[in-house]
PDB file of N, CA and C in Angstrom:
ATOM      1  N   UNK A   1      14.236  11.403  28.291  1.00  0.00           N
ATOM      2  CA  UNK A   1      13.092  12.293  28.299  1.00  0.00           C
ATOM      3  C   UNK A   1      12.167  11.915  27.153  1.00  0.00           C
ATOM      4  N   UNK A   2      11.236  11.696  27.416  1.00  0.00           N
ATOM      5  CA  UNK A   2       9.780  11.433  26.342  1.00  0.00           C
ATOM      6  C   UNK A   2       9.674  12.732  25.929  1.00  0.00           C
ATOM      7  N   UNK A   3       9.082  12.277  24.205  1.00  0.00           N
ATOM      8  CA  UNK A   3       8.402  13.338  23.739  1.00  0.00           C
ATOM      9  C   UNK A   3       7.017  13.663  24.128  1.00  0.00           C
ATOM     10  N   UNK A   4       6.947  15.104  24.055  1.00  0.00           N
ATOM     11  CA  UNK A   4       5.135  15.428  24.834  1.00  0.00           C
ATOM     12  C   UNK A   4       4.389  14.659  23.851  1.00  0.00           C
ATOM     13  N   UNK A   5       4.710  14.886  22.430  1.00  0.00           N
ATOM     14  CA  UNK A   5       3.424  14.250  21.346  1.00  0.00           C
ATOM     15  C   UNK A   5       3.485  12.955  21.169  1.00  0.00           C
ATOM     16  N   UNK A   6       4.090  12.421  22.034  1.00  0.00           N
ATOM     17  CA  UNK A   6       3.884  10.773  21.922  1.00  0.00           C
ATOM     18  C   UNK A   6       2.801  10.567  23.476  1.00  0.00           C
ATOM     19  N   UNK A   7       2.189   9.120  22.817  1.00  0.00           N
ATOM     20  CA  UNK A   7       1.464   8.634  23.933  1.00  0.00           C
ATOM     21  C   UNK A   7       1.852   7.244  23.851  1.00  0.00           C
ATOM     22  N   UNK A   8       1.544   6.487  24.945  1.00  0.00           N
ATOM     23  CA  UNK A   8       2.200   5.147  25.636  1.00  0.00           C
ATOM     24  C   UNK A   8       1.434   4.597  24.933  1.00  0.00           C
ATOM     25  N   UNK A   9       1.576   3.357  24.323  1.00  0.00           N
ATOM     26  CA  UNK A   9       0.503   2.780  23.891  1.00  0.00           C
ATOM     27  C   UNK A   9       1.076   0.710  24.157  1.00  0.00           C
ATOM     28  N   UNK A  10       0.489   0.184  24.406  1.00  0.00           N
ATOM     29  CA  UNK A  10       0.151  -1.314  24.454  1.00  0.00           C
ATOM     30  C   UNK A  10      -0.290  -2.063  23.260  1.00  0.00           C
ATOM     31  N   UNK A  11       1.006  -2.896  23.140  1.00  0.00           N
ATOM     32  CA  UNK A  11       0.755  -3.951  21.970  1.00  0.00           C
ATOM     33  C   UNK A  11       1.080  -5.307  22.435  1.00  0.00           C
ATOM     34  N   UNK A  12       0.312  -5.814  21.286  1.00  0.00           N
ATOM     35  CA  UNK A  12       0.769  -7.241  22.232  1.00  0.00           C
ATOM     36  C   UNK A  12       0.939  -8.122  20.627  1.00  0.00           C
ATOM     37  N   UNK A  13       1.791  -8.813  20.813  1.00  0.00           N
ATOM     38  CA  UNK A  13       2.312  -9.646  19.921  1.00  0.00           C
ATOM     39  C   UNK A  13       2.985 -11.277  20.586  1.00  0.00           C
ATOM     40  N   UNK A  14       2.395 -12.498  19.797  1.00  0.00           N
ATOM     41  CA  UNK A  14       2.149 -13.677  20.430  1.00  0.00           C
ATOM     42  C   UNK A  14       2.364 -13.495  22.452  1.00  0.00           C
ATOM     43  N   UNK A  15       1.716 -12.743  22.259  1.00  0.00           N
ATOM     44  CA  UNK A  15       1.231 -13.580  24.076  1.00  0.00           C
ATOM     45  C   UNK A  15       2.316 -12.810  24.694  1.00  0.00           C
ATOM     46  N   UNK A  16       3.007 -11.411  24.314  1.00  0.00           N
ATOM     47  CA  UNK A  16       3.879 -10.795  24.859  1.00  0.00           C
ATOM     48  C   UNK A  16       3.483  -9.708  24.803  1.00  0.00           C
ATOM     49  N   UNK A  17       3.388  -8.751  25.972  1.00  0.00           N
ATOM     50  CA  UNK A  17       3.216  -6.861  25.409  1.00  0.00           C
ATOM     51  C   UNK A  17       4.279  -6.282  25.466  1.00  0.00           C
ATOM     52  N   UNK A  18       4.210  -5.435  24.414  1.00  0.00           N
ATOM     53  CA  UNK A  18       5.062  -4.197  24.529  1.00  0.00           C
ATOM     54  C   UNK A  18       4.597  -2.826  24.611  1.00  0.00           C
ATOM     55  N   UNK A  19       5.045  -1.710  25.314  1.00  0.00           N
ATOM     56  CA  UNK A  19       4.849  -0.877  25.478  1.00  0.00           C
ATOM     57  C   UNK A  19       5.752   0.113  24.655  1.00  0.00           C
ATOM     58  N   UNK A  20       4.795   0.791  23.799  1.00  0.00           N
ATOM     59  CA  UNK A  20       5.451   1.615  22.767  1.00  0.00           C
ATOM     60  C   UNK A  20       5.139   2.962  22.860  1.00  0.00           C
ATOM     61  N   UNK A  21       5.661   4.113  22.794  1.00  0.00           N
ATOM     62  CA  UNK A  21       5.383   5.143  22.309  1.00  0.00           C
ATOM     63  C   UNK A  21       5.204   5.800  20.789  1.00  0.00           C
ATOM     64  N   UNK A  22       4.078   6.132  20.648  1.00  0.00           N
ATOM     65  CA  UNK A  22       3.413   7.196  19.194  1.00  0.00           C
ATOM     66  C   UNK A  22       2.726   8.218  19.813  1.00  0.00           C
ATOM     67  N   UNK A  23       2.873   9.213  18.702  1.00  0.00           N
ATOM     68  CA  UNK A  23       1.802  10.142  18.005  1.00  0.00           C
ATOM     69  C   UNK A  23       0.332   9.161  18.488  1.00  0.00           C
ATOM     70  N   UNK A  24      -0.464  10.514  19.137  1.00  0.00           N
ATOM     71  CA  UNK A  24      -2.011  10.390  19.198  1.00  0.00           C
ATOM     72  C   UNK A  24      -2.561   9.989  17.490  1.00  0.00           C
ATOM     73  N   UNK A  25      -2.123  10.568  16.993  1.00  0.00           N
ATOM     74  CA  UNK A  25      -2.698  10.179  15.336  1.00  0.00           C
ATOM     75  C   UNK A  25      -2.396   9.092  14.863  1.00  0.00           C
ATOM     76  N   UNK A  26      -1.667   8.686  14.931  1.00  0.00           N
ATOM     77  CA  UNK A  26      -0.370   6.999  14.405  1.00  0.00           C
ATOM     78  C   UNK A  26      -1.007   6.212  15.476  1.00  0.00           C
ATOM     79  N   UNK A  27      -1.773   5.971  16.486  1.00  0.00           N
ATOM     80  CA  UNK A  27      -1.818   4.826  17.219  1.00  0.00           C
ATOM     81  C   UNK A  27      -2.810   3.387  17.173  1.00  0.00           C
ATOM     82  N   UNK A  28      -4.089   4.176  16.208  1.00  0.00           N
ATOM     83  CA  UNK A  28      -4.251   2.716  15.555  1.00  0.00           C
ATOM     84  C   UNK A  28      -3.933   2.300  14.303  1.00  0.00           C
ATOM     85  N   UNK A  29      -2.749   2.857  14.174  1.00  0.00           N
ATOM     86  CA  UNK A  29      -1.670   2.146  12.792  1.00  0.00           C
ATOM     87  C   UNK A  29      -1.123   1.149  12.902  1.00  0.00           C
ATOM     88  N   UNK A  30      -0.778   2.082  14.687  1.00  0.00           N
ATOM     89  CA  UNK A  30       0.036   0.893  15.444  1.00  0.00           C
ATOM     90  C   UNK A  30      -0.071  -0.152  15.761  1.00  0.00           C
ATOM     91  N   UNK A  31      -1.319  -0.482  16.278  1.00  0.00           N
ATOM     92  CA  UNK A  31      -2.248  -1.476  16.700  1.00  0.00           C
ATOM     93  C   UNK A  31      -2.595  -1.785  15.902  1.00  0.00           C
ATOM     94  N   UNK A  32      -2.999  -1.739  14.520  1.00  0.00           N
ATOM     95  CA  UNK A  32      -3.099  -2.468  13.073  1.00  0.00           C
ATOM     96  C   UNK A  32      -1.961  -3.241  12.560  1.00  0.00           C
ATOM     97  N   UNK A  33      -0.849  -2.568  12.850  1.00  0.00           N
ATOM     98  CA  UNK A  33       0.724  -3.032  12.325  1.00  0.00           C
ATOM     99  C   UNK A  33       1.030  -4.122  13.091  1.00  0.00           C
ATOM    100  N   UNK A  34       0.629  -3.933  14.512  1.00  0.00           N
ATOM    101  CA  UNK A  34       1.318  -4.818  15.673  1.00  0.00           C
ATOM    102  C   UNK A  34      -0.081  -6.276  15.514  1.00  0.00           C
ATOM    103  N   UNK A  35      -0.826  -5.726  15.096  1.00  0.00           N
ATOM    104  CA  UNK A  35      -2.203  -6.888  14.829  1.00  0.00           C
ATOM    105  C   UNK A  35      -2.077  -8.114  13.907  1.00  0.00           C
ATOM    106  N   UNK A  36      -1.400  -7.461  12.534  1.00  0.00           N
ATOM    107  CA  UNK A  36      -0.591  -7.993  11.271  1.00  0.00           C
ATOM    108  C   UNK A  36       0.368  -9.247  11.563  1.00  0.00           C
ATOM    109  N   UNK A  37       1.240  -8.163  12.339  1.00  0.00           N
ATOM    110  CA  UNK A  37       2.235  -9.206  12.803  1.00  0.00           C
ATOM    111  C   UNK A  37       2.244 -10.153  13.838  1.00  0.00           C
ATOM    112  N   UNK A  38       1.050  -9.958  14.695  1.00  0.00           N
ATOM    113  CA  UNK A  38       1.125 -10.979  15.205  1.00  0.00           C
ATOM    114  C   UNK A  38       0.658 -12.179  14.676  1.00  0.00           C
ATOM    115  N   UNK A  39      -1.064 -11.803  13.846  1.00  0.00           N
ATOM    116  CA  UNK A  39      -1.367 -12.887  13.016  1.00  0.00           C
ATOM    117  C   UNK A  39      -0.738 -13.590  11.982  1.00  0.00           C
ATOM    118  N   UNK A  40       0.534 -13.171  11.681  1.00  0.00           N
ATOM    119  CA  UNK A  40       1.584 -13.577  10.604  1.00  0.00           C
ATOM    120  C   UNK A  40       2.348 -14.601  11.274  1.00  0.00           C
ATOM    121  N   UNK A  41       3.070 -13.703  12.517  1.00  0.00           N
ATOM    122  CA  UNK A  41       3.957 -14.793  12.718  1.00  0.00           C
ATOM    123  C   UNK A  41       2.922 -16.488  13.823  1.00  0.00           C
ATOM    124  N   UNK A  42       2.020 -15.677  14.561  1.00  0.00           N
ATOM    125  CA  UNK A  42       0.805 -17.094  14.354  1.00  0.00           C
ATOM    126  C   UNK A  42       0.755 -17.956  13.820  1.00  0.00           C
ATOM    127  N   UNK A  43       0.815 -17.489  12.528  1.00  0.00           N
ATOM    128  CA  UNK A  43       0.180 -18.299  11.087  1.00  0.00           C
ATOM    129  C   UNK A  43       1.763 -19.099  11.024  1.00  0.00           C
ATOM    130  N   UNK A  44       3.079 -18.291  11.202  1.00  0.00           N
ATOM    131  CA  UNK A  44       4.230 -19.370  10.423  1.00  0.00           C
ATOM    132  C   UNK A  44       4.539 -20.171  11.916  1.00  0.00           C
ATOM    133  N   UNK A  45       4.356 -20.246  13.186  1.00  0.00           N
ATOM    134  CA  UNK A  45       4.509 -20.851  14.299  1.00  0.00           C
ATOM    135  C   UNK A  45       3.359 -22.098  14.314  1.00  0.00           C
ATOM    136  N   UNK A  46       2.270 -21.806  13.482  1.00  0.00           N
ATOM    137  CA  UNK A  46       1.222 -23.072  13.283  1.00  0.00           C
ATOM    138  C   UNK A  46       2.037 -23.904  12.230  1.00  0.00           C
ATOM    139  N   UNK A  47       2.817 -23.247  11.705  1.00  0.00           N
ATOM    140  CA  UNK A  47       3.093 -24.017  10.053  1.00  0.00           C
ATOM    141  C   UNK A  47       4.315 -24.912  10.161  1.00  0.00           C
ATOM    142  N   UNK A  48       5.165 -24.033  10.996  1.00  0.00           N
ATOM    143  CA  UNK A  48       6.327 -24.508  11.272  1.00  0.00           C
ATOM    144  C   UNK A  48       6.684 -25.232  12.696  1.00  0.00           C
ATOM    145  N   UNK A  49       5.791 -25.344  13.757  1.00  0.00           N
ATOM    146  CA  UNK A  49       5.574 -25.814  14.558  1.00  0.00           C
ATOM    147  C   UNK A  49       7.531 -25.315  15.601  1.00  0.00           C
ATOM    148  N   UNK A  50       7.330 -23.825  15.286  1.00  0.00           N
ATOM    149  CA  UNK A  50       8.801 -23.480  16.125  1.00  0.00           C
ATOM    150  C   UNK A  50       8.187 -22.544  17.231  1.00  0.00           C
ATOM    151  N   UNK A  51       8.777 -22.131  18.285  1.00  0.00           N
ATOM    152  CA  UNK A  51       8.317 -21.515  18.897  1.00  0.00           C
ATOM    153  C   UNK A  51       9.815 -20.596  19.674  1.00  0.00           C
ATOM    154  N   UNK A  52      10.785 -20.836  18.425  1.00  0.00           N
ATOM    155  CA  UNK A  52      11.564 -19.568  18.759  1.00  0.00           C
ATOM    156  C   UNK A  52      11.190 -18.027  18.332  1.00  0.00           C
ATOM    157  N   UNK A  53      10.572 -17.485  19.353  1.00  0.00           N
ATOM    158  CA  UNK A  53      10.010 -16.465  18.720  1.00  0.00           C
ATOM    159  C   UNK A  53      10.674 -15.132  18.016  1.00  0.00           C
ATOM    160  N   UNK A  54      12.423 -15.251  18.233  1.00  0.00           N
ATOM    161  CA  UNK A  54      13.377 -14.431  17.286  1.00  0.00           C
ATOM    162  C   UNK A  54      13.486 -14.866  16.119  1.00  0.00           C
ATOM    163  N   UNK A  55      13.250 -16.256  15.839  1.00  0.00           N
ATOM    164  CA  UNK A  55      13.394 -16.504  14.252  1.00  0.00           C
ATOM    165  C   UNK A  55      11.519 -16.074  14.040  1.00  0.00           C
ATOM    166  N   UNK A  56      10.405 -16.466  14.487  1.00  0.00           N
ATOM    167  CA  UNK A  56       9.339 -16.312  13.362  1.00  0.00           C
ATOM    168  C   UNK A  56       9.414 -14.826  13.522  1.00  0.00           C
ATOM    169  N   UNK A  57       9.970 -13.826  14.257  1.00  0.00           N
ATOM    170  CA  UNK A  57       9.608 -12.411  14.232  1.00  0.00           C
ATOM    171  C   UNK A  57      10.313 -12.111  12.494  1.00  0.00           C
ATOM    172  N   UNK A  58      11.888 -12.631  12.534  1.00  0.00           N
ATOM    173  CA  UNK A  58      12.917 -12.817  11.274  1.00  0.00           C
ATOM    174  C   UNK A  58      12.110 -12.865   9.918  1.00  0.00           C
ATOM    175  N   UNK A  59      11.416 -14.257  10.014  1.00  0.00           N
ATOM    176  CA  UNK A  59      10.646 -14.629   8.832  1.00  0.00           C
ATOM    177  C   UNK A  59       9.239 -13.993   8.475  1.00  0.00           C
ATOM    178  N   UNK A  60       8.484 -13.655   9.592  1.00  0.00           N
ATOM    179  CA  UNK A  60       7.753 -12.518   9.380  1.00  0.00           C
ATOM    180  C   UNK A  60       7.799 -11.128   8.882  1.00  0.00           C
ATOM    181  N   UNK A  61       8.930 -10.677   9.310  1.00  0.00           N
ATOM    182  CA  UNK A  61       9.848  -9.020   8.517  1.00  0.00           C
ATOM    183  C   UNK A  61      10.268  -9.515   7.612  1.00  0.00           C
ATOM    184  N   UNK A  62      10.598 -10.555   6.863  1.00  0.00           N
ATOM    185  CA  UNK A  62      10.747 -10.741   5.764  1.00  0.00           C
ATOM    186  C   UNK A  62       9.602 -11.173   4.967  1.00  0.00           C
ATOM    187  N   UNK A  63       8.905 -11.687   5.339  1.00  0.00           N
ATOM    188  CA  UNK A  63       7.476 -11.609   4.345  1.00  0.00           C
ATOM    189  C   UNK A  63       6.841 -10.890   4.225  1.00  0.00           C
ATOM    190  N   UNK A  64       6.514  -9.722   5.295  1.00  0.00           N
ATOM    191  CA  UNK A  64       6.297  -8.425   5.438  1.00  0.00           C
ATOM    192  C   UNK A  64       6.919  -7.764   4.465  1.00  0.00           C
ATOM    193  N   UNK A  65       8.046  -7.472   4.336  1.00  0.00           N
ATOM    194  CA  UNK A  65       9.162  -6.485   3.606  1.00  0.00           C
ATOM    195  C   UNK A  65       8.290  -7.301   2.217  1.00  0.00           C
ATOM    196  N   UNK A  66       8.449  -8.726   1.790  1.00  0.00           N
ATOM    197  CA  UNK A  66       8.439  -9.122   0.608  1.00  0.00           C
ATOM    198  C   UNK A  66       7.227  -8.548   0.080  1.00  0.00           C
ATOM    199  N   UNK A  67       6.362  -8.327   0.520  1.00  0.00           N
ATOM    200  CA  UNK A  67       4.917  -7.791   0.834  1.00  0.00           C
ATOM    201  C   UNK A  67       4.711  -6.324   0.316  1.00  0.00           C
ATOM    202  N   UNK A  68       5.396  -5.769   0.872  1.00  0.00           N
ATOM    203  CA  UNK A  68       5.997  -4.218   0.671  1.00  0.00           C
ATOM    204  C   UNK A  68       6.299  -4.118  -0.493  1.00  0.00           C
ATOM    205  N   UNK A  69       7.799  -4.449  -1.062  1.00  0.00           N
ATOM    206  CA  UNK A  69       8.307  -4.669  -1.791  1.00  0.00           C
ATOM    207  C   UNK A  69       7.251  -4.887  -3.404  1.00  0.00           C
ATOM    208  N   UNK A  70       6.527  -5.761  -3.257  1.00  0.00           N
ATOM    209  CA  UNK A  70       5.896  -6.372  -4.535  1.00  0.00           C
ATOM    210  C   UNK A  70       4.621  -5.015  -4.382  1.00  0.00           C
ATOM    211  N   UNK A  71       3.778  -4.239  -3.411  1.00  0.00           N
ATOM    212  CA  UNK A  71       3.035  -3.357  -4.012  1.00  0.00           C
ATOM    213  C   UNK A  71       3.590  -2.128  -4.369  1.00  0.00           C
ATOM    214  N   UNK A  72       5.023  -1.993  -3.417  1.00  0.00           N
ATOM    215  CA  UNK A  72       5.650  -1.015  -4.726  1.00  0.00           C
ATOM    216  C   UNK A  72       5.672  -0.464  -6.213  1.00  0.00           C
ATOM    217  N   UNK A  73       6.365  -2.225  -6.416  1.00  0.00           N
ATOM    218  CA  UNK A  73       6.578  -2.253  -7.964  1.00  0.00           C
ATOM    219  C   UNK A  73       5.321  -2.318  -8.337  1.00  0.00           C
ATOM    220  N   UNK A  74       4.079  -2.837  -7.907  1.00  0.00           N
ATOM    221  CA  UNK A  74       2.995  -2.994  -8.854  1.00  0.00           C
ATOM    222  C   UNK A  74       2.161  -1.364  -8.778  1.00  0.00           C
ATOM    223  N   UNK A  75       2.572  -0.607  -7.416  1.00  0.00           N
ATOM    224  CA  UNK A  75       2.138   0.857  -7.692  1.00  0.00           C
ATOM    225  C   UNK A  75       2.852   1.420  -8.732  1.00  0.00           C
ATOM    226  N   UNK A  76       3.688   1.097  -8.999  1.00  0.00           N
ATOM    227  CA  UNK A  76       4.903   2.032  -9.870  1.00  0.00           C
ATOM    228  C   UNK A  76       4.336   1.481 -11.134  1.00  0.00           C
ATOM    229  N   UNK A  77       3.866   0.060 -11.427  1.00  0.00           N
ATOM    230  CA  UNK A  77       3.524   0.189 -13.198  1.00  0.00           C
ATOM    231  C   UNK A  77       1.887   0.933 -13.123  1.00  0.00           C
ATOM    232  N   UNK A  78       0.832   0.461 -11.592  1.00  0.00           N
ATOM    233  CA  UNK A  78      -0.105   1.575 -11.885  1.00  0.00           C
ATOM    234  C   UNK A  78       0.148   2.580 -12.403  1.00  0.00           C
ATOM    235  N   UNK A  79       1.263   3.381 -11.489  1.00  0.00           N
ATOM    236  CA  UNK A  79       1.585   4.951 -12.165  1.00  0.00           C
ATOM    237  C   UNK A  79       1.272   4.600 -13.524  1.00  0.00           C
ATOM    238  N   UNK A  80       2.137   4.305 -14.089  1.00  0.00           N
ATOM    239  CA  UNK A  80       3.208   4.321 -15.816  1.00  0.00           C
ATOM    240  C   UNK A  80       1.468   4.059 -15.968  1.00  0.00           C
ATOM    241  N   UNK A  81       0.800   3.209 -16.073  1.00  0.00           N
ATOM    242  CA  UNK A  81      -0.351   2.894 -16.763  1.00  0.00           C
ATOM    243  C   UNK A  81      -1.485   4.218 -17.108  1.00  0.00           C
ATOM    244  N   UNK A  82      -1.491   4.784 -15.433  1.00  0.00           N
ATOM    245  CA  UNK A  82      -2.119   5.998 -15.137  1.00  0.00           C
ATOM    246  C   UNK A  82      -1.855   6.801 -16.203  1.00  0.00           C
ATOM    247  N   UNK A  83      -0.246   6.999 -15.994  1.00  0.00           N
ATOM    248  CA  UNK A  83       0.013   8.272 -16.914  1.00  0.00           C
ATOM    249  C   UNK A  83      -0.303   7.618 -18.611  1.00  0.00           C
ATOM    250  N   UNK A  84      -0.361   6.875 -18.859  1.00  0.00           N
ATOM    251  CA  UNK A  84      -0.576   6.048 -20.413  1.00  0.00           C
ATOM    252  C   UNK A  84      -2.217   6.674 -20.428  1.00  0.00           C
ATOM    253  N   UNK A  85      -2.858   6.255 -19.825  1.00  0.00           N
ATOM    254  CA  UNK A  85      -4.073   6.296 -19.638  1.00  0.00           C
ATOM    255  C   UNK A  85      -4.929   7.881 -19.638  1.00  0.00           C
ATOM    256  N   UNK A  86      -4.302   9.110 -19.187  1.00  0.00           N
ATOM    257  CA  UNK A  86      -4.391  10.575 -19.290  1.00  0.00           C
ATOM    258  C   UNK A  86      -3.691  10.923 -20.299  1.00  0.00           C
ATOM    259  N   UNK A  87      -3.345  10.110 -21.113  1.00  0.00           N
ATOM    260  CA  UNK A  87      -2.402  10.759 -22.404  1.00  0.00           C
ATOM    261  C   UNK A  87      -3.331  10.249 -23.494  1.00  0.00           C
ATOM    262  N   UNK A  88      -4.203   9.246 -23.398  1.00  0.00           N
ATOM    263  CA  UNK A  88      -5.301   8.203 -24.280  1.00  0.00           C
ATOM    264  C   UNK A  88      -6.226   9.439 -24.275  1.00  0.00           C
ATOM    265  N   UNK A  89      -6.869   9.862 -22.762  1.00  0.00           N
ATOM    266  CA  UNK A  89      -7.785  10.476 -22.837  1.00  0.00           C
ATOM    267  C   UNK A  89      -8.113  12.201 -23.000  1.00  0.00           C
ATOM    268  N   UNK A  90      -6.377  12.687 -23.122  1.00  0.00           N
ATOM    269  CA  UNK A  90      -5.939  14.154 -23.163  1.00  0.00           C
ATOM    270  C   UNK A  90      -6.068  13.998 -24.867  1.00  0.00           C
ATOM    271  N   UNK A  91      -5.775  13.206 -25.677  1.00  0.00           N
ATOM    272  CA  UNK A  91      -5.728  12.785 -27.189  1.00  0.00           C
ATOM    273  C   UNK A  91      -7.262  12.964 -27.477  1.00  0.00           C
ATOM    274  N   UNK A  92      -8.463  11.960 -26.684  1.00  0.00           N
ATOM    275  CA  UNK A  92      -9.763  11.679 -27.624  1.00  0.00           C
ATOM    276  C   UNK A  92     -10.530  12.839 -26.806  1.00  0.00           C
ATOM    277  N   UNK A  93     -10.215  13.470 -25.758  1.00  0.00           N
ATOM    278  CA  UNK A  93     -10.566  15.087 -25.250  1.00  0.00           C
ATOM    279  C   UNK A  93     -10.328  15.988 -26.862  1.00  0.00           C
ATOM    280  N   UNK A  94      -9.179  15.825 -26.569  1.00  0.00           N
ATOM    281  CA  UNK A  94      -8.875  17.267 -27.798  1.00  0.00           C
ATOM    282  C   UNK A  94      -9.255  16.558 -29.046  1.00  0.00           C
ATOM    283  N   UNK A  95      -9.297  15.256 -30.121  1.00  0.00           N
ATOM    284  CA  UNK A  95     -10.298  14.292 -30.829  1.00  0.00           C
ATOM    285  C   UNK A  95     -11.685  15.428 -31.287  1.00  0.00           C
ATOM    286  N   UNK A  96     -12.222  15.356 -30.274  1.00  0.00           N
ATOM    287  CA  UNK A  96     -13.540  15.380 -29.446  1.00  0.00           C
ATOM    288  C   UNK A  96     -13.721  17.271 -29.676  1.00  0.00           C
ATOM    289  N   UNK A  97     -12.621  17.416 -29.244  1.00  0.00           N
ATOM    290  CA  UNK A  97     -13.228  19.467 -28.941  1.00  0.00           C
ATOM    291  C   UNK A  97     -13.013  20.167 -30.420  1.00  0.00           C
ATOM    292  N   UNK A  98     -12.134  19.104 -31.088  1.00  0.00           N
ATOM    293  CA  UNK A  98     -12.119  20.279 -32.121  1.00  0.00           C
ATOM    294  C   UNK A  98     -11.648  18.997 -33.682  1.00  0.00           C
ATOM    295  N   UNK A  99     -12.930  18.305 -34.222  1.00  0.00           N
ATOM    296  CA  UNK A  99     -12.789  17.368 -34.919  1.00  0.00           C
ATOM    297  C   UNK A  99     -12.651  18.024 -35.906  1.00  0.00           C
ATOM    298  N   UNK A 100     -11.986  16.992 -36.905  1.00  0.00           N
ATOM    299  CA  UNK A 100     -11.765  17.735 -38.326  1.00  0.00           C
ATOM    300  C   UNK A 100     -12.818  17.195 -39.214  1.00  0.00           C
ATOM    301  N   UNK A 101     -13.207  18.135 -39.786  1.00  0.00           N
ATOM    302  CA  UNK A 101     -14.584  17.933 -40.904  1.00  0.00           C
ATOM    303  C   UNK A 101     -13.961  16.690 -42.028  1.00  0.00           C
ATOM    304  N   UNK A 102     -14.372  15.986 -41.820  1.00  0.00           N
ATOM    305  CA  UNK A 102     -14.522  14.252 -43.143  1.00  0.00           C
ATOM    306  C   UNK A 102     -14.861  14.756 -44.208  1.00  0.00           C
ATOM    307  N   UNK A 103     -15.035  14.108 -45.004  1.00  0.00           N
ATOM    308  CA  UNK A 103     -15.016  14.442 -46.106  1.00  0.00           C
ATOM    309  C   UNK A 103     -16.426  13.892 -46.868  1.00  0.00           C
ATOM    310  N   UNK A 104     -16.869  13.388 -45.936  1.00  0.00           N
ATOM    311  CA  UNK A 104     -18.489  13.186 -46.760  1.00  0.00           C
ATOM    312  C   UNK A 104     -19.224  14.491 -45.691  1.00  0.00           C
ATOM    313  N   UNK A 105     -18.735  14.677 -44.814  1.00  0.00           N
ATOM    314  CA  UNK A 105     -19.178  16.255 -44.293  1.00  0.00           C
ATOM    315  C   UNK A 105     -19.134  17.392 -44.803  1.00  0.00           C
ATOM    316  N   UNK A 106     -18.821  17.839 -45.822  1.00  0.00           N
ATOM    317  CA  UNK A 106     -18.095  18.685 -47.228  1.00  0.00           C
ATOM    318  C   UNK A 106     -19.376  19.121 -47.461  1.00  0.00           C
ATOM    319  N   UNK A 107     -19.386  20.543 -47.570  1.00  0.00           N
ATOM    320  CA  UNK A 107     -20.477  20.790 -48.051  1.00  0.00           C
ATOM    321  C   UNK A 107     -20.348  21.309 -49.544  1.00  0.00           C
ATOM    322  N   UNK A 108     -21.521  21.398 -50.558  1.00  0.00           N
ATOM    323  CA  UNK A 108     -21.085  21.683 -51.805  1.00  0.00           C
ATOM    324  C   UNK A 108     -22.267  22.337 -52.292  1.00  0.00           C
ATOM    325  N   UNK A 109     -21.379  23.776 -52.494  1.00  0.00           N
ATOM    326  CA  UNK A 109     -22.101  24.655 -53.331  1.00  0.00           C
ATOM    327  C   UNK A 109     -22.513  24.459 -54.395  1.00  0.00           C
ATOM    328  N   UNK A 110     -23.659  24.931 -55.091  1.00  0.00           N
ATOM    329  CA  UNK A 110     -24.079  24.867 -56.559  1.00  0.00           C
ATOM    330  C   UNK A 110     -24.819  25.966 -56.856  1.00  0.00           C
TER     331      UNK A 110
END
């Protein structure tokens, strides 16, 4: 039995379709995702001149994943930076709102 909130959708990857079910909302993800991969594994079937298409799907999910993988970690030091970066500017905020009088700022009675 299908789910009601899925819809059928058509992909095609090297010169093969598949028929997938998604979410009305998710379906040009899908067709973005399935677009990716086809131009990927394209690209390693030009390179490698194979045309088993279970291994370039293999080496494609793995460059994919590797892909994944590396903007992870580089979101994760964004974070750390982010948060470095609201702690710089939570410091020269409060700096800023309530400076302490210098000392050639001194005023002097006589």
């Amino acid at each position: 039995m299908s789910d009601p909130k899925n819809i059928a959708v058509e992909v095609s990857v090297l010169d093969r379709k598949y028929q997938l079910a998604s979410p009305a909302e998710e379906v040009e993800k899908l067709k973005t995702a399935a677009a990716y991969l086809d131009s990927q594994m394209r690209e390693l079937r030009k390179r490698n001149k194979s045309s088993n298409g279970e291994k370039l799907a293999v080496v494609a999910a793995l460059n994919i994943t590797s892909e994944l993988l590396q903007l992870r970690s580089s979101s994760a030091s964004m974070s750390d930076y982010s948060e470095q970066l609201q702690a710089m500017e939570d410091k020269i905020r409060g700096a800023l709102a309530d400076p302490e009088p210098s000392s050639e700022a001194k005023s002097v009675d006589t």
